[in-house]
C-alpha atoms as a PDB file:
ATOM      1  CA  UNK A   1     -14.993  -2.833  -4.476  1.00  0.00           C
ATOM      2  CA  UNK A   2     -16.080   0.823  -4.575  1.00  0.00           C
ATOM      3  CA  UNK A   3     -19.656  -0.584  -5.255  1.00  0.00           C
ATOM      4  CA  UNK A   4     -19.771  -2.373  -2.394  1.00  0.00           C
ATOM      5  CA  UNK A   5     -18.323  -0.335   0.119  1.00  0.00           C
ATOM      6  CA  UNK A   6     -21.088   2.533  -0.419  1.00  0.00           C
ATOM      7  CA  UNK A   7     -23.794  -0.150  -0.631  1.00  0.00           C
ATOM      8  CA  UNK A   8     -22.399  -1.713   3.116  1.00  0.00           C
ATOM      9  CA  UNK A   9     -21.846   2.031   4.006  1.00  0.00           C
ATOM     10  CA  UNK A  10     -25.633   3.548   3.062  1.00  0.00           C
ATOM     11  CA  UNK A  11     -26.865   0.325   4.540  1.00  0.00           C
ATOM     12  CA  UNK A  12     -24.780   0.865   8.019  1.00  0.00           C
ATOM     13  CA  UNK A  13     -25.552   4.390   8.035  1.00  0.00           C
ATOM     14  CA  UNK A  14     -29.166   4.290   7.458  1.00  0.00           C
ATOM     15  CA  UNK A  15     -29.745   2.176  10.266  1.00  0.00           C
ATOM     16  CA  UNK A  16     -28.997   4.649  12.806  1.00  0.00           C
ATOM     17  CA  UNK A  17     -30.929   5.570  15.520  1.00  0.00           C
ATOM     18  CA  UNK A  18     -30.890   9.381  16.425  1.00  0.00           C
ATOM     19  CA  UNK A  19     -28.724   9.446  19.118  1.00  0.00           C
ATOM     20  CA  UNK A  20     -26.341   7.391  17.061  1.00  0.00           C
ATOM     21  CA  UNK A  21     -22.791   8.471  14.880  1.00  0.00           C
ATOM     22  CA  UNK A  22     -20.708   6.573  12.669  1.00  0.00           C
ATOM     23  CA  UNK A  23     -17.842   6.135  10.752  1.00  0.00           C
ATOM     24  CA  UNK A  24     -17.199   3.504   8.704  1.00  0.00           C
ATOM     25  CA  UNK A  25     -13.799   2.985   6.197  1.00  0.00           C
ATOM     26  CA  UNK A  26     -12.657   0.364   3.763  1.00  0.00           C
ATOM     27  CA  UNK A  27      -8.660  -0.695   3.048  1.00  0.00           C
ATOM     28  CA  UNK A  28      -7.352  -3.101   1.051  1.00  0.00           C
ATOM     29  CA  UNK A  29      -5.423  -3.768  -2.466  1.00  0.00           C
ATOM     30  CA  UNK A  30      -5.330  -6.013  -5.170  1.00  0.00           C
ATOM     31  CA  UNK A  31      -1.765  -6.889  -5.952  1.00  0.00           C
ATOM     32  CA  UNK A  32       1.429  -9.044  -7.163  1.00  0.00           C
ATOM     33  CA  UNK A  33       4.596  -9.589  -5.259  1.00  0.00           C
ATOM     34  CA  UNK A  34       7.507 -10.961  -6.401  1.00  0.00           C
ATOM     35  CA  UNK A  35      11.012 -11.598  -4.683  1.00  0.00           C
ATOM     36  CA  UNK A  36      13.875 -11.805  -6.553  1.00  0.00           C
ATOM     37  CA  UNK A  37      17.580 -13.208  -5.187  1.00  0.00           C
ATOM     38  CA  UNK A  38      20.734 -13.632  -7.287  1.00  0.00           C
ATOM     39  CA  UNK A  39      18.394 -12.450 -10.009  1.00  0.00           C
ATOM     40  CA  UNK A  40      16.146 -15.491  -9.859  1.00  0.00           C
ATOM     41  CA  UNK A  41      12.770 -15.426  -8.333  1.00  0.00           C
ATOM     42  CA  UNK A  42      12.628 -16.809  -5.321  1.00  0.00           C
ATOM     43  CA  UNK A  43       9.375 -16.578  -3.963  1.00  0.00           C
ATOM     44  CA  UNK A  44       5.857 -15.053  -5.792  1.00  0.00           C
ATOM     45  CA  UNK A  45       1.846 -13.962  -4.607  1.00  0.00           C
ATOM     46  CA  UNK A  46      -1.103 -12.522  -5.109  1.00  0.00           C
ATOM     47  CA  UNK A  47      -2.660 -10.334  -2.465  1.00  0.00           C
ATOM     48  CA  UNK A  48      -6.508  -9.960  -2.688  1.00  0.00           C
ATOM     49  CA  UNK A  49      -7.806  -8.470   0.768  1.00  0.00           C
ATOM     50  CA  UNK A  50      -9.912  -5.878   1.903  1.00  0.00           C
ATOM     51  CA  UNK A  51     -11.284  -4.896   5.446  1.00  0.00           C
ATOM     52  CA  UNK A  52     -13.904  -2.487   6.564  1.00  0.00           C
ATOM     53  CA  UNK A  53     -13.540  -0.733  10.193  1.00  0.00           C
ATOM     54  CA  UNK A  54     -16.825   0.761  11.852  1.00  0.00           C
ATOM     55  CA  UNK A  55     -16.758   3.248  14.770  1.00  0.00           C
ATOM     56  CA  UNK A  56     -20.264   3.419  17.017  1.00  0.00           C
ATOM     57  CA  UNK A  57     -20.414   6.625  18.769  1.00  0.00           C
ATOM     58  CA  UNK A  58     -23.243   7.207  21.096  1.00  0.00           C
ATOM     59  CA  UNK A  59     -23.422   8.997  24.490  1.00  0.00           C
ATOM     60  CA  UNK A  60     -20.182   9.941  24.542  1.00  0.00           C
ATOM     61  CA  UNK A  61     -18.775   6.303  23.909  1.00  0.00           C
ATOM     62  CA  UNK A  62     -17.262   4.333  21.338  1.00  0.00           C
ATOM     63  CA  UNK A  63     -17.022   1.036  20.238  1.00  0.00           C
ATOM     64  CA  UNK A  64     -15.248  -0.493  17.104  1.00  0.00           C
ATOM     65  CA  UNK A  65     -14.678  -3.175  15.084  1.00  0.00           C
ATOM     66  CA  UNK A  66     -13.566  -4.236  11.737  1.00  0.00           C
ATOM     67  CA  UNK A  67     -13.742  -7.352   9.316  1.00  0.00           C
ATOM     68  CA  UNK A  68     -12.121  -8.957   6.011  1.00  0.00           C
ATOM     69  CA  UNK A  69     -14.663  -8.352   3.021  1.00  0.00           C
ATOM     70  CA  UNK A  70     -15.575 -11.800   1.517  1.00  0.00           C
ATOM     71  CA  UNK A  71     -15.976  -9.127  -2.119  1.00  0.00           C
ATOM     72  CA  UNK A  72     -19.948 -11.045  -1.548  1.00  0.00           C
ATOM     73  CA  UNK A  73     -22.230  -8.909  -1.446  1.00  0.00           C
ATOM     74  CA  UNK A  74     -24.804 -10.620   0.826  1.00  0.00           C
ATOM     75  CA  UNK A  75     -22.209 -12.077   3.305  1.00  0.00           C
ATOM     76  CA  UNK A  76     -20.721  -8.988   3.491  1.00  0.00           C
ATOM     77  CA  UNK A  77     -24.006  -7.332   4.412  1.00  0.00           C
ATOM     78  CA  UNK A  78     -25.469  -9.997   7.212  1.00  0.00           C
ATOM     79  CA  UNK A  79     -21.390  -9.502   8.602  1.00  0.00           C
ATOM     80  CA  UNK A  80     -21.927  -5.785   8.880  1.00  0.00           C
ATOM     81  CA  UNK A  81     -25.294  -6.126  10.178  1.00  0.00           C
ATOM     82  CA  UNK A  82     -23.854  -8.471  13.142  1.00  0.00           C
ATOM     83  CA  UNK A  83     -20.965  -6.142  13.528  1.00  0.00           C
ATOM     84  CA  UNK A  84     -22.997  -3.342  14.096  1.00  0.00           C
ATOM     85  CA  UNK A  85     -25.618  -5.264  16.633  1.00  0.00           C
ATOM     86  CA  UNK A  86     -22.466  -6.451  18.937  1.00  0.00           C
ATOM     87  CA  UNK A  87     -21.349  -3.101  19.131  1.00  0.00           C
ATOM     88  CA  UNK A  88     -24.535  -1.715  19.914  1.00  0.00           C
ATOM     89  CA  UNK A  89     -25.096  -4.268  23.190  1.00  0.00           C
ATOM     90  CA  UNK A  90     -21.344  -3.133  23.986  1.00  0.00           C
ATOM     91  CA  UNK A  91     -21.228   0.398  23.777  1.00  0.00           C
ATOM     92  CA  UNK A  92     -23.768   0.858  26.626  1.00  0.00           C
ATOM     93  CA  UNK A  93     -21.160  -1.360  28.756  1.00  0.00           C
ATOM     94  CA  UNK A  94     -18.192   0.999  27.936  1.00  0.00           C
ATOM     95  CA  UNK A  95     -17.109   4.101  29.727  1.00  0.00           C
ATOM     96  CA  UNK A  96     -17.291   7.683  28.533  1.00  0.00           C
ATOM     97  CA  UNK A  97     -14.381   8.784  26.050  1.00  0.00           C
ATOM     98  CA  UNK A  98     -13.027  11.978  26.963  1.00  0.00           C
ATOM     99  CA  UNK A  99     -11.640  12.719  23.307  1.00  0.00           C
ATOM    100  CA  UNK A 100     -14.214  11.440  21.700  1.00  0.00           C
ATOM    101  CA  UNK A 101     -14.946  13.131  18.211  1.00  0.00           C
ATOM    102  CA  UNK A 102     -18.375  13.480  16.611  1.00  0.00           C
ATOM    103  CA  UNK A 103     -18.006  12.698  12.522  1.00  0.00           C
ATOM    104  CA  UNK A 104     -18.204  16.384  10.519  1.00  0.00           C
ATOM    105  CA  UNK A 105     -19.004  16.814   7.158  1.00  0.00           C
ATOM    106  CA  UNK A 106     -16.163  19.013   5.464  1.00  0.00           C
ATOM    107  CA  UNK A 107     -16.406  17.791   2.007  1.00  0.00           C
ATOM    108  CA  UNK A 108     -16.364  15.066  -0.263  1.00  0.00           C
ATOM    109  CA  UNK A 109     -13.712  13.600  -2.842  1.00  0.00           C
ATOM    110  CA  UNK A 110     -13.520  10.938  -5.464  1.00  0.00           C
ATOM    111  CA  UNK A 111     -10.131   9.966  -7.485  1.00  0.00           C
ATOM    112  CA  UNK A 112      -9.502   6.728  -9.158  1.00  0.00           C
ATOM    113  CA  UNK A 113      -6.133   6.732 -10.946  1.00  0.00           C
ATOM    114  CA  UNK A 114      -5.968   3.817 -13.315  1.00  0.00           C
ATOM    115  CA  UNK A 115      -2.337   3.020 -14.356  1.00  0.00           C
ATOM    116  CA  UNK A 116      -0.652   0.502 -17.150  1.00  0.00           C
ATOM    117  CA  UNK A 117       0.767  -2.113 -15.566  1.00  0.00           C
ATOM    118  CA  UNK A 118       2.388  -5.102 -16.359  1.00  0.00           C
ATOM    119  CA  UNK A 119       0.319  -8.431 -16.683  1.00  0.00           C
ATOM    120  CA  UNK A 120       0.359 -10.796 -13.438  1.00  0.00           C
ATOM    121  CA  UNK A 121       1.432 -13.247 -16.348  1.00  0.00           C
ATOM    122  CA  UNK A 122       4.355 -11.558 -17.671  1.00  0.00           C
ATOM    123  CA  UNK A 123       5.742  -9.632 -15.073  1.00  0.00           C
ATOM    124  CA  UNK A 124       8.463 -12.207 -14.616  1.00  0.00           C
ATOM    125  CA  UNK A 125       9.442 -12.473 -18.361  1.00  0.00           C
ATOM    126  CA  UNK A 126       9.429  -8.938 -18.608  1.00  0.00           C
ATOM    127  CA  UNK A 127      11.740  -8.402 -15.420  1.00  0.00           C
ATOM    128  CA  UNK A 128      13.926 -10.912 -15.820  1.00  0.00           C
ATOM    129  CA  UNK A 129      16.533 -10.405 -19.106  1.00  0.00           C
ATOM    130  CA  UNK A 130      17.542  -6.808 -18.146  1.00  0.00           C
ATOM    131  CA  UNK A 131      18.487  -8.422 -14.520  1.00  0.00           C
ATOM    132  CA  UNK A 132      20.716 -11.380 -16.041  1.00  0.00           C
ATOM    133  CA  UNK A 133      24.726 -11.379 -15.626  1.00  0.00           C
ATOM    134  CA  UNK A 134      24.095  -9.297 -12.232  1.00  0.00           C
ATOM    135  CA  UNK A 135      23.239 -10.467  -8.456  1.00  0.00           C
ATOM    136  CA  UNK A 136      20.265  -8.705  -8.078  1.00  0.00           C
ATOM    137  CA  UNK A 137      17.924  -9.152  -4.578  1.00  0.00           C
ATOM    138  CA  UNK A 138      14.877  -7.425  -4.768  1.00  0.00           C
ATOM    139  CA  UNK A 139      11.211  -6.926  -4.453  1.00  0.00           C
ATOM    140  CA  UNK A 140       8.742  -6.581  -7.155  1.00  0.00           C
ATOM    141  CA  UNK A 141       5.259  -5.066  -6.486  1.00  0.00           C
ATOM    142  CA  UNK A 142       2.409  -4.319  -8.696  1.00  0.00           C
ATOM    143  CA  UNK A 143      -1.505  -3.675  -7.970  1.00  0.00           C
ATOM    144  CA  UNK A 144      -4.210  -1.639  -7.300  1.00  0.00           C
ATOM    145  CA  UNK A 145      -4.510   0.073  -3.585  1.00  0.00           C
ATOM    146  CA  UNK A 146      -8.103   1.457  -2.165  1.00  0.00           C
ATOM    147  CA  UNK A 147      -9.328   3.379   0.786  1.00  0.00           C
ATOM    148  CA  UNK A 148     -12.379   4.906   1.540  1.00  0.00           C
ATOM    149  CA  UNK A 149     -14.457   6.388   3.997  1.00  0.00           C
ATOM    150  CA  UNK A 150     -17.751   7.385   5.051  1.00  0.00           C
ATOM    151  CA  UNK A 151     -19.422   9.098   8.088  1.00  0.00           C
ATOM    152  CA  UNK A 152     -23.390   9.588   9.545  1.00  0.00           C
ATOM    153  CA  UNK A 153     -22.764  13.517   9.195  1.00  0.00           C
ATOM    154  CA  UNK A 154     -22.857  12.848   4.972  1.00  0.00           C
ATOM    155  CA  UNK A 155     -19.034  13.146   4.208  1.00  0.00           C
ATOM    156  CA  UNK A 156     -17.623  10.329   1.946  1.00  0.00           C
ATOM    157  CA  UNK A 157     -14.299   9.689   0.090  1.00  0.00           C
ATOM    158  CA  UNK A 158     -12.428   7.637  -2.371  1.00  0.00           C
ATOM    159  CA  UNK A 159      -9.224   6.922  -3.080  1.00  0.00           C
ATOM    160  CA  UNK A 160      -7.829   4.298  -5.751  1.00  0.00           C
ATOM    161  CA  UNK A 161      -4.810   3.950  -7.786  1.00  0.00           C
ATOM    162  CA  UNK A 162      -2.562   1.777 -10.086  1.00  0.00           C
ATOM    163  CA  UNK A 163       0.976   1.229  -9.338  1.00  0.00           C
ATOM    164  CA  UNK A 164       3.944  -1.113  -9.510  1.00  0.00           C
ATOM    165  CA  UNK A 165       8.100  -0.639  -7.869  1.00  0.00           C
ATOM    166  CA  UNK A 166      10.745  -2.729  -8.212  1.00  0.00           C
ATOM    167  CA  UNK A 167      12.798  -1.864  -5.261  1.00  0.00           C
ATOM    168  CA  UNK A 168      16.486  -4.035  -5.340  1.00  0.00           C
ATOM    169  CA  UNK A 169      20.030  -3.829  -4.683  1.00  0.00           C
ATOM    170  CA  UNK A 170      23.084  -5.176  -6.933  1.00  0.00           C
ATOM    171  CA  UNK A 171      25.408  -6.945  -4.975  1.00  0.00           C
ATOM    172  CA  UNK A 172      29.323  -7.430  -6.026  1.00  0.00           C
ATOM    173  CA  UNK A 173      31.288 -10.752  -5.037  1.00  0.00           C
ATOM    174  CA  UNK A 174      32.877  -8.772  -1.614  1.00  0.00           C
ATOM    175  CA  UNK A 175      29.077  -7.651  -1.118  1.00  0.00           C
ATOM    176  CA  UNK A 176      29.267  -3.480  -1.913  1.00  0.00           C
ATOM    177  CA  UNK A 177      25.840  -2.738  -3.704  1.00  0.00           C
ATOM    178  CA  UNK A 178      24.044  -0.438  -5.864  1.00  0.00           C
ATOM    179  CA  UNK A 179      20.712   0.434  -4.614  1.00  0.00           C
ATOM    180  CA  UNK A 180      17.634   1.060  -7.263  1.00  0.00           C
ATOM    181  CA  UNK A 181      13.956   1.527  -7.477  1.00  0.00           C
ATOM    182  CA  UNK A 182      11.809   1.961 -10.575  1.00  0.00           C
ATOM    183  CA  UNK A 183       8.365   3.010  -9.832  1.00  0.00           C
ATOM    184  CA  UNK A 184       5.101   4.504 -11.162  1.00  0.00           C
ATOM    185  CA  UNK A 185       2.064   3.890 -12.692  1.00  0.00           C
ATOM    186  CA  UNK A 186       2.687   3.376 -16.646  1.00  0.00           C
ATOM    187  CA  UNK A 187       4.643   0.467 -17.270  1.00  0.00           C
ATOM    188  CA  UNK A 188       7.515   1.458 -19.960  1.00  0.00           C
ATOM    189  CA  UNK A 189      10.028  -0.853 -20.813  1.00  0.00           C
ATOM    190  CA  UNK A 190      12.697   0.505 -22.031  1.00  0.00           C
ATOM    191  CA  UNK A 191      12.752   3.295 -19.833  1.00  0.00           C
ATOM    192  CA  UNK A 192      13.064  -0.147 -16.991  1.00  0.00           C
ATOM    193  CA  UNK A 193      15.945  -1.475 -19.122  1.00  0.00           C
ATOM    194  CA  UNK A 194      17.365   2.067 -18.761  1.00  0.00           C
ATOM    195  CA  UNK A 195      16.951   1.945 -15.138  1.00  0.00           C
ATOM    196  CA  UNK A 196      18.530  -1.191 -14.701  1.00  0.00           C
ATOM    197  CA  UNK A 197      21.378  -0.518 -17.219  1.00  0.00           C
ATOM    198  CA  UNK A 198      22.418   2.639 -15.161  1.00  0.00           C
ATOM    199  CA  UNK A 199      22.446   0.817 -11.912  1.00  0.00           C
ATOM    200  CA  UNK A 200      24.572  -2.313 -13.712  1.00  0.00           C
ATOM    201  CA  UNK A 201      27.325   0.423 -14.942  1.00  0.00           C
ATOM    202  CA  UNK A 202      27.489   1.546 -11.310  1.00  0.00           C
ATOM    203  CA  UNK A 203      27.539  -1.563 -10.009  1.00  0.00           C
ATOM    204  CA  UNK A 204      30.673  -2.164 -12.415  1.00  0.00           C
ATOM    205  CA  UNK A 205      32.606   0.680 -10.788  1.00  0.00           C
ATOM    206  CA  UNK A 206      32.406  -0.491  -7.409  1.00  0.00           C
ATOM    207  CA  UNK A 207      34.683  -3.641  -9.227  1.00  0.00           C
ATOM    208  CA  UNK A 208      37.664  -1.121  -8.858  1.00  0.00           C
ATOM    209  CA  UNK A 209      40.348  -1.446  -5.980  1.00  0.00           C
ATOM    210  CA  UNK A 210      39.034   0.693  -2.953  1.00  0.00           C
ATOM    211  CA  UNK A 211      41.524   3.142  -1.779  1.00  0.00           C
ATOM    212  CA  UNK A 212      41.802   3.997   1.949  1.00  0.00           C
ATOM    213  CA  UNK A 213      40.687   7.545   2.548  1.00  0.00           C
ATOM    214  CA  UNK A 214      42.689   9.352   5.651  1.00  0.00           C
ATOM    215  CA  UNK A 215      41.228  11.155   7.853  1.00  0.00           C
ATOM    216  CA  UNK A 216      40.540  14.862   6.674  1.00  0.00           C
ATOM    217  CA  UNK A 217      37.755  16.963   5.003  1.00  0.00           C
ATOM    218  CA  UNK A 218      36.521  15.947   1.832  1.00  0.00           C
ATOM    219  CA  UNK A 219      33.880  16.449  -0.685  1.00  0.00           C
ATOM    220  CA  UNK A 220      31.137  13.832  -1.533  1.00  0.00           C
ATOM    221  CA  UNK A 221      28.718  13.055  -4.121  1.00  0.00           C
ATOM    222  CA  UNK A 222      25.641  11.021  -2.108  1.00  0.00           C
ATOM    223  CA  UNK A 223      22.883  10.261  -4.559  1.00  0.00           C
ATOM    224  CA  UNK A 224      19.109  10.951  -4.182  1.00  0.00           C
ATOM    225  CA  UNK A 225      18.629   7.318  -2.973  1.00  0.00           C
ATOM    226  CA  UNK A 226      21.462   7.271  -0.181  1.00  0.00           C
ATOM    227  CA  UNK A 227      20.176  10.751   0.989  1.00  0.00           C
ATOM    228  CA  UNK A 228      16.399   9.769   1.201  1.00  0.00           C
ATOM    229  CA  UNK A 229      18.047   6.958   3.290  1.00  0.00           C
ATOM    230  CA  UNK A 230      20.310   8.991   5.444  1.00  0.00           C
ATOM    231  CA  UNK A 231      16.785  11.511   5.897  1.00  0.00           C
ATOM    232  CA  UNK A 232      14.917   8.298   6.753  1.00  0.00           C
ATOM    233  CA  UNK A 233      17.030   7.160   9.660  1.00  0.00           C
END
């Protein structure tokens, strides 16, 4: 996809007239989601998309607009082309943007983190035993994300990585839970089965009789997951 985002971008770019700026960016991912309830999945997808965005600038205006990649070269290309030819016959139409921004140069950048990741194939086989004997509900994602951008002024960036989460919550028969995630970018699976082991011996103390607290001052342990949560609010 990196391949053909600078071939659609040097394409876009070079047809610019002088008076003419441009920005043009890429988003997208290739990935695998899978939702779990009561430990069994439930529901299970690929995502394959990516969408380029152009900006026009010229005389002060701006006009954008954006499309899904078809990952064909040559239909992407005639789809730019048009893109860029409607926004040319409505630019002259729009009004003046007071804000408006001309593209700078300040650099360019190119990462591409590739991770180890578990197979689309086994992902399920793999998740599955360590989650058995619990009520588990949870979401399962694994892929590669991309973004990129370009502009007429010569700056140009990159950005792709590898990475899977499994983001869930063990639930008890009178519904208290036990929140985990297990995230990164190199698949290891014991270190998962060690993940989910804590979160089942948790889970097991929240089978003990709950006392009534009074009211009063009192010291409490929150963990890093219920204070990232309390932060988030």
């Amino acid at each position: 996809m990196e391949q053909l985002f600078n071939q659609l971008s040097e394409i876009l770019l070079k047809s610019l007239d002088a008076d003419e700026h441009m920005k043009v960016s890429i988003d997208g991912e290739n990935s695998q989601f899978v939702r779990f309830s009561q430990s069994k999945v439930r529901q299970a997808g690929l995502v394959d998309d990516a969408s380029l965005s152009i900006s026009l600038i010229k005389d002060g205006k701006t006009c954008s607009g954006s499309f899904t990649l078809t990952g064909n070269a040559e239909t992407d290309e005639k789809t730019a082309c048009r893109e860029l030819k409607r926004m040319r016959e409505e630019v002259v139409s729009l009004p003046k943007d007071p804000f408006v921004v001309l593209p700078k140069d300040t650099g360019s950048s190119r990462e591409d983190h590739n991770g180890s990741l578990l197979s689309q194939e086994n992902a399920v086989s793999a998740l599955s035993p360590a989650m058995q004997g619990v009520d588990l509900a949870g979401i399962w994602a694994s892929g590669r994300i991309f973004t990129g951008n370009a502009n007429s002024a010569g700056q140009k960036h990159w950005f792709a990585t590898d990475t899977f989460s499994l983001d869930y919550s063990l639930i008890t028969p009178d519904e208290r839970m036990v929140k985990g995630t297990y995230a990164g970018s190199q698949w290891d699976q014991t270190e998962y089965e060690k993940n989910m082991a804590s979160s089942i011996a948790k889970l097991r103390m929240m089978d003990k009789p709950g006392k009534k607290i009074k009211p009063g001052a009192y010291r409490t342990y929150i963990a890093p997951a219920g204070v990232a949560d309390i932060v988030g609010m």
